[in-house]
Protein backbone atom coordinates (compact mmCIF):
# COMPACT_ATOMS: atom_id res chain seq x y z
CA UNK A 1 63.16 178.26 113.40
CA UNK A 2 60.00 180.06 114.57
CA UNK A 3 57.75 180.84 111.24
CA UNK A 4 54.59 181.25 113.37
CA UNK A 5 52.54 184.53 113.75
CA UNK A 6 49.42 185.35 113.94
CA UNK A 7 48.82 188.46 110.89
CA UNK A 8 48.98 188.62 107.80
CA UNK A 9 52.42 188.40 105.81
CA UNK A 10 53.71 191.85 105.50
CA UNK A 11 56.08 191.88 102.44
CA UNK A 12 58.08 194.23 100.44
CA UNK A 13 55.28 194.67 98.29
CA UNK A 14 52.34 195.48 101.10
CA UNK A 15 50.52 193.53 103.04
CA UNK A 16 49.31 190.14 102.17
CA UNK A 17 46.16 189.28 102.57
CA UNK A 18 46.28 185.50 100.53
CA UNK A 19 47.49 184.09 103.82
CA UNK A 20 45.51 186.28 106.42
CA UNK A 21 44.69 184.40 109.76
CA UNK A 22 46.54 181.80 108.51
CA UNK A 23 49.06 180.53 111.70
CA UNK A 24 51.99 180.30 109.38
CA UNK A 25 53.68 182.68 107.04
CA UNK A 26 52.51 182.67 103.21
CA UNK A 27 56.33 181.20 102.45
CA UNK A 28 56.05 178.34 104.68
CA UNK A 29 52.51 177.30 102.93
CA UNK A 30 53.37 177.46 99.69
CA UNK A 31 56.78 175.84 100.26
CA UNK A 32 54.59 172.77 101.68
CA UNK A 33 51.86 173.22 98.74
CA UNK A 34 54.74 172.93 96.37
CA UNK A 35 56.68 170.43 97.51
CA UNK A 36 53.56 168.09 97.60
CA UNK A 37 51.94 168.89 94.36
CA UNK A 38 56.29 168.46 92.58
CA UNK A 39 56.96 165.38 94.13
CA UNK A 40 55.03 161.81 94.56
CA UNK A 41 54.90 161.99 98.31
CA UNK A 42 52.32 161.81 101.01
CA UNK A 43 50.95 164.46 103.26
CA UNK A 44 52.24 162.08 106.29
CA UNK A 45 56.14 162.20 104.45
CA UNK A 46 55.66 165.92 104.42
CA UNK A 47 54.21 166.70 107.64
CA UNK A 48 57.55 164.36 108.78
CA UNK A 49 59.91 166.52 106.40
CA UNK A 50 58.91 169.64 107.90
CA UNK A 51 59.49 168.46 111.55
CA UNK A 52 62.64 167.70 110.24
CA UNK A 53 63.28 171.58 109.57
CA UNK A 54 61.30 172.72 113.08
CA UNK A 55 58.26 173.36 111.33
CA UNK A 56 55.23 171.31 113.36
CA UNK A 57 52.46 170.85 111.51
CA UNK A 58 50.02 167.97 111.06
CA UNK A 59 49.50 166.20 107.66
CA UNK A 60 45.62 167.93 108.16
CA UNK A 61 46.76 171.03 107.92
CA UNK A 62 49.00 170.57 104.60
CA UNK A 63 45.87 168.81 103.29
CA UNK A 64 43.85 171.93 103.76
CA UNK A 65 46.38 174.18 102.41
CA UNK A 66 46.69 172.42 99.41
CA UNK A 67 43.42 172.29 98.54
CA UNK A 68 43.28 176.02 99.24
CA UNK A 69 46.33 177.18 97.16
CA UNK A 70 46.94 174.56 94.52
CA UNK A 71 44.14 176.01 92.55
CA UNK A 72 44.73 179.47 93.14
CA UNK A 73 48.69 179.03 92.57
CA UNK A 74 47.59 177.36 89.25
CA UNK A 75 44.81 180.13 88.49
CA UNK A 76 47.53 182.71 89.26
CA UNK A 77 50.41 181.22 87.00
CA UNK A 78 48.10 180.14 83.90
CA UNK A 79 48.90 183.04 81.69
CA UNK A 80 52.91 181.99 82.47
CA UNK A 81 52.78 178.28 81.19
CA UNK A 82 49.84 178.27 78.79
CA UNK A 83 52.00 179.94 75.77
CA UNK A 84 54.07 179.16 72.79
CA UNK A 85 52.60 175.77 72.19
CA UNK A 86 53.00 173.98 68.95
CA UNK A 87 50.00 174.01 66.78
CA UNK A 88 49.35 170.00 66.64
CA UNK A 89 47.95 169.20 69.57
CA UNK A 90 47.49 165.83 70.92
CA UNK A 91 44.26 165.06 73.05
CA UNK A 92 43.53 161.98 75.46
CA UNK A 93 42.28 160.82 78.52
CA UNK A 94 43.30 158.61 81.55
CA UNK A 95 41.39 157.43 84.41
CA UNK A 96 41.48 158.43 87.89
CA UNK A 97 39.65 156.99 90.70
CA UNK A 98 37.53 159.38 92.82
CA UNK A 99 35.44 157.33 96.04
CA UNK A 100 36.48 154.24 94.82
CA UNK A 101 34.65 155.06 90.82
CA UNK A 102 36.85 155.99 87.64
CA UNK A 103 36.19 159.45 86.15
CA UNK A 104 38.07 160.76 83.18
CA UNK A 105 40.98 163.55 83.36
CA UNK A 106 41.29 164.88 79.92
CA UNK A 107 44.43 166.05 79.20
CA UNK A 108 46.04 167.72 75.92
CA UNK A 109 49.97 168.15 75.07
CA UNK A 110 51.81 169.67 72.25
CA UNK A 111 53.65 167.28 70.18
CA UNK A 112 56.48 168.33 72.37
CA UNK A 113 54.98 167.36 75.45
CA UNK A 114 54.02 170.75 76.68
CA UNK A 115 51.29 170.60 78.92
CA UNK A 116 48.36 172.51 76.80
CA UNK A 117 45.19 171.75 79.73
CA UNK A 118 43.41 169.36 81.29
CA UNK A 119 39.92 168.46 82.45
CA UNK A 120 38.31 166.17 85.34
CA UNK A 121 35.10 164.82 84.21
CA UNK A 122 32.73 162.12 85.71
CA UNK A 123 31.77 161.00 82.32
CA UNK A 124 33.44 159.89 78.81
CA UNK A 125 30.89 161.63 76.46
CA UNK A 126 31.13 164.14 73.27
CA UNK A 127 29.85 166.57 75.99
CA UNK A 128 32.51 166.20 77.97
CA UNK A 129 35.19 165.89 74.97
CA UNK A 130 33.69 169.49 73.64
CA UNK A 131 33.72 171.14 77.31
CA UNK A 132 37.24 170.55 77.78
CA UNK A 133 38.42 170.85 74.87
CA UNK A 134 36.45 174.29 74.62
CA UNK A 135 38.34 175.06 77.87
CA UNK A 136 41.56 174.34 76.42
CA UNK A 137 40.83 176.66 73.26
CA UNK A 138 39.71 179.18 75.74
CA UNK A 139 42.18 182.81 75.90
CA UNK A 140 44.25 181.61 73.56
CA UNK A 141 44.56 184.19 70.46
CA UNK A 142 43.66 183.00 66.39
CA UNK A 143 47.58 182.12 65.86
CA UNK A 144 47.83 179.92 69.43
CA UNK A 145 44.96 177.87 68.40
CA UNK A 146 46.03 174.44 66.81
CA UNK A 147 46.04 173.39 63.01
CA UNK A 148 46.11 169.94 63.93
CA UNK A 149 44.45 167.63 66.75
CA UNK A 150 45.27 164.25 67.46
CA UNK A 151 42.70 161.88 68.60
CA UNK A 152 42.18 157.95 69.93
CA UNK A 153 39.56 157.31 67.87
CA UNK A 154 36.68 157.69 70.92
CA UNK A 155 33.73 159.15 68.66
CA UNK A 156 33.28 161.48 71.32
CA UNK A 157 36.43 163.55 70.23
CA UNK A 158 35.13 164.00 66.56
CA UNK A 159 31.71 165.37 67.43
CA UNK A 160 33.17 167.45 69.85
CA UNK A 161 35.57 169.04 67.12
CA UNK A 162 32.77 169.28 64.71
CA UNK A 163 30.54 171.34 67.20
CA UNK A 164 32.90 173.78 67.80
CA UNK A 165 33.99 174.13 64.12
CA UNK A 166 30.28 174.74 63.53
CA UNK A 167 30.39 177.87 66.39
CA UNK A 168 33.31 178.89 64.96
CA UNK A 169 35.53 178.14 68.23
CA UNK A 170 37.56 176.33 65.83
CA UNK A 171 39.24 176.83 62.25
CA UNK A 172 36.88 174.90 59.67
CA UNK A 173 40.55 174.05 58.48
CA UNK A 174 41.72 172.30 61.40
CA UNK A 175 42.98 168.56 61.03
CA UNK A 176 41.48 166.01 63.25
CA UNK A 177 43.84 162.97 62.87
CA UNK A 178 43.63 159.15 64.95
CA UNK A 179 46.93 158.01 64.09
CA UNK A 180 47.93 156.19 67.54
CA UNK A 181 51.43 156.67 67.65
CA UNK A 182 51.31 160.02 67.72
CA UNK A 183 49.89 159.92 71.62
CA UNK A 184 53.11 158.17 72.58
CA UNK A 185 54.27 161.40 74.15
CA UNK A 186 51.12 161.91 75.79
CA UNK A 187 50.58 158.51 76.64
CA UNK A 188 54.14 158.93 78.44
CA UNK A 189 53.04 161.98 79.83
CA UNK A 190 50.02 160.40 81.81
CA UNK A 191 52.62 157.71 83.58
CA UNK A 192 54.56 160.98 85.48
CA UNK A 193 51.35 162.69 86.50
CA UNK A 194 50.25 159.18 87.72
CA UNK A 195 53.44 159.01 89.76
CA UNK A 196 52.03 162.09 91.35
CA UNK A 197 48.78 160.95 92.34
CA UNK A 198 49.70 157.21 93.69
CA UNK A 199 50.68 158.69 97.11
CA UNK A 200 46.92 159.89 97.24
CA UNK A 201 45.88 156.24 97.54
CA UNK A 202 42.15 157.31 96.17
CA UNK A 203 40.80 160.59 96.35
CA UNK A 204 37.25 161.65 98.45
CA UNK A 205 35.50 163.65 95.91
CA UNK A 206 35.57 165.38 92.80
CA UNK A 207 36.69 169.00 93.61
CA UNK A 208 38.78 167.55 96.09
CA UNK A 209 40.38 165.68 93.37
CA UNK A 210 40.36 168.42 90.86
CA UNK A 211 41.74 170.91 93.04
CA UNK A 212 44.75 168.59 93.84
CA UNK A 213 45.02 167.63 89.98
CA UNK A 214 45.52 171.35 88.92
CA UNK A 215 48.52 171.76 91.47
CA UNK A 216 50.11 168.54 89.99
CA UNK A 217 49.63 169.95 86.27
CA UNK A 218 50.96 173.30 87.22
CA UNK A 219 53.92 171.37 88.88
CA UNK A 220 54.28 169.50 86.14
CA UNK A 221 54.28 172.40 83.16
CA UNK A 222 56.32 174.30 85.47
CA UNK A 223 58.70 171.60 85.85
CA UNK A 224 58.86 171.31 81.82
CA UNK A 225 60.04 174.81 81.38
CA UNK A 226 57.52 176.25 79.88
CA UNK A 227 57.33 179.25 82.38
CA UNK A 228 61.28 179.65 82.13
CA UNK A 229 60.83 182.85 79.90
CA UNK A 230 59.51 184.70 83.03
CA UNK A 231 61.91 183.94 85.40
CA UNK A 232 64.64 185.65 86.81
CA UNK A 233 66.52 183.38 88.46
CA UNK A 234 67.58 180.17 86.57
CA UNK A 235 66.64 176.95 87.89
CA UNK A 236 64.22 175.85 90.57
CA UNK A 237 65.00 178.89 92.55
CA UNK A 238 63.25 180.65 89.58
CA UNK A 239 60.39 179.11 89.87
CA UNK A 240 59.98 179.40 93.31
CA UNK A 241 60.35 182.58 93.23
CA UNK A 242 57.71 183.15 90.27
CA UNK A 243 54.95 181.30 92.48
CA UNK A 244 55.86 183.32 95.70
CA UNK A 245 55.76 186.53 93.54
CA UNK A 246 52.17 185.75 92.22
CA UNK A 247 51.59 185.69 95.95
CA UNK A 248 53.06 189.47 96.45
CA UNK A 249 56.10 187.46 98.54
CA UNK A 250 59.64 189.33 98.82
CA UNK A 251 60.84 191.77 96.50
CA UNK A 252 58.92 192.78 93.48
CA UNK A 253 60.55 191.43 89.68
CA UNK A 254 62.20 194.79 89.13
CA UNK A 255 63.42 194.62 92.23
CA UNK A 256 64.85 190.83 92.09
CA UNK A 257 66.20 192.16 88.62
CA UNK A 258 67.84 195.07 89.76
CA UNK A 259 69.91 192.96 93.04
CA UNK A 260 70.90 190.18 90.38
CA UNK A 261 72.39 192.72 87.77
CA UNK A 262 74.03 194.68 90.73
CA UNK A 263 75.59 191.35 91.85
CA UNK A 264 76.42 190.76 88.28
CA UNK A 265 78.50 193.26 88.26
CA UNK A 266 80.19 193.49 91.44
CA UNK A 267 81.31 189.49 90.36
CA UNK A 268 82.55 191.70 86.79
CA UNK A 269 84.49 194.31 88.59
């Protein structure tokens, strides 16, 4: 199984240039990139699982491509997941330890569990609380905002929604709530992210971290559903073949659409 070359992938839909010098095929990468940032595995477990399939590469290399792609697969996908959320939000945080120090990922869900955003900070502050959640609150139209937020009751949370209220970021009429039980779905939500990150045994630095974080989270929403409305394919094929698409990989949507309703109906006739 040879996947090597030394150009850029040349797909149905033009050249690629994402994966451009790169000594494996853009498929290959983000296969690795998304099978570590889905499942609570190492990068020594996956450099062993792609041996398995003749694919040598060391555990360096997938290290380096997921800190490369993670991001960009998550900056690429972000209009797909971030929509339809419920308008009560609930808003936490849970520690992660970056060079042997806790810092703060702050994380919000719908009351459904739907993975709103999320936000690596160094600190536990109002200033944080207010720049994530302003990130959160960020592209999202009048009627996506939320009528209701739900809080610990961290005093850092209520300044935070009082500042933006004041620049008008936020409805005046939104309800800031601290009724605890109400995080129990995000509180559950923070265990299966952790399951993610406990193969990292401790991560090196901040970005580092962050950029691994935001392939976990996209992972994670993806794995939810809440990109199911653009994709073809049911399943996990689906949503492999919505990241390799955001990539220009294989056949464009209208194509993909076009061979599954001709194979449709040659089943039919």
């Amino acid at each position: 199984m040879a996947y090597a070359n030394g150009s850029a992938f040349s797909g149905v839909d033009g050249l690629m240039t994402d994966f451009k010098w790169r000594h494996f095929e853009g498929e290959v990468i983000l296969w690795a990139v998304r099978w570590y940032c889905r499942y609570p595995i190492s990068y020594r477990d996956l450099e062993e699982m792609l041996e398995e399939r003749g694919i040598g590469v060391d555990h360096t290399t997938i290290y380096r491509w997921v800190q490369r792609y993670a991001p960009e697969m998550e900056k690429r996908l972000r209009w797909f997941w971030r929509r339809g959320f419920d308008p009560s939000w609930r808003l936490d945080e849970t520690y992660i330890k970056v060079r042997g120090k806790w810092t703060y990922l702050y994380r919000a869900v719908d009351k459904r569990g739907d993975t709103i955003d999320f936000y690596l900070s160094p600190t536990r502050s109002a200033k944080a609380a207010k720049r994530f959640l302003g990130k959160s609150l960020r592209g999202l139209k009048d009627w996506e905002k939320p009528s209701k937020l739900n809080t610990d009751k961290a005093p850092s949370y209520g300044a935070a929604i009082g500042e933006l209220k004041e620049e008008g970021k936020l409805d005046s009429e939104v309800i800031h709530r601290q009724v605890k039980y109400l995080n129990n779905v995000i509180e559950a939500d923070h265990g299966k992210l952790k399951m993610l990150i406990k193969p990292v045994r401790g991560f090196k630095s901040l970005p580092t971290a962050y950029a691994t974080i935001k392939g976990f989270e996209l992972m994670r929403a993806l794995r939810k559903g809440q990109a199911r409305a653009w994709r073809i394919q049911p399943g996990i094929r689906g949503e492999v073949r919505l990241i390799e698409r955001a990539f220009g990989i294989g056949p464009s949507a209208l194509c993909e659409t076009m061979e599954l309703l001709n194979q449709h109906f040659a089943a039919a006739a």
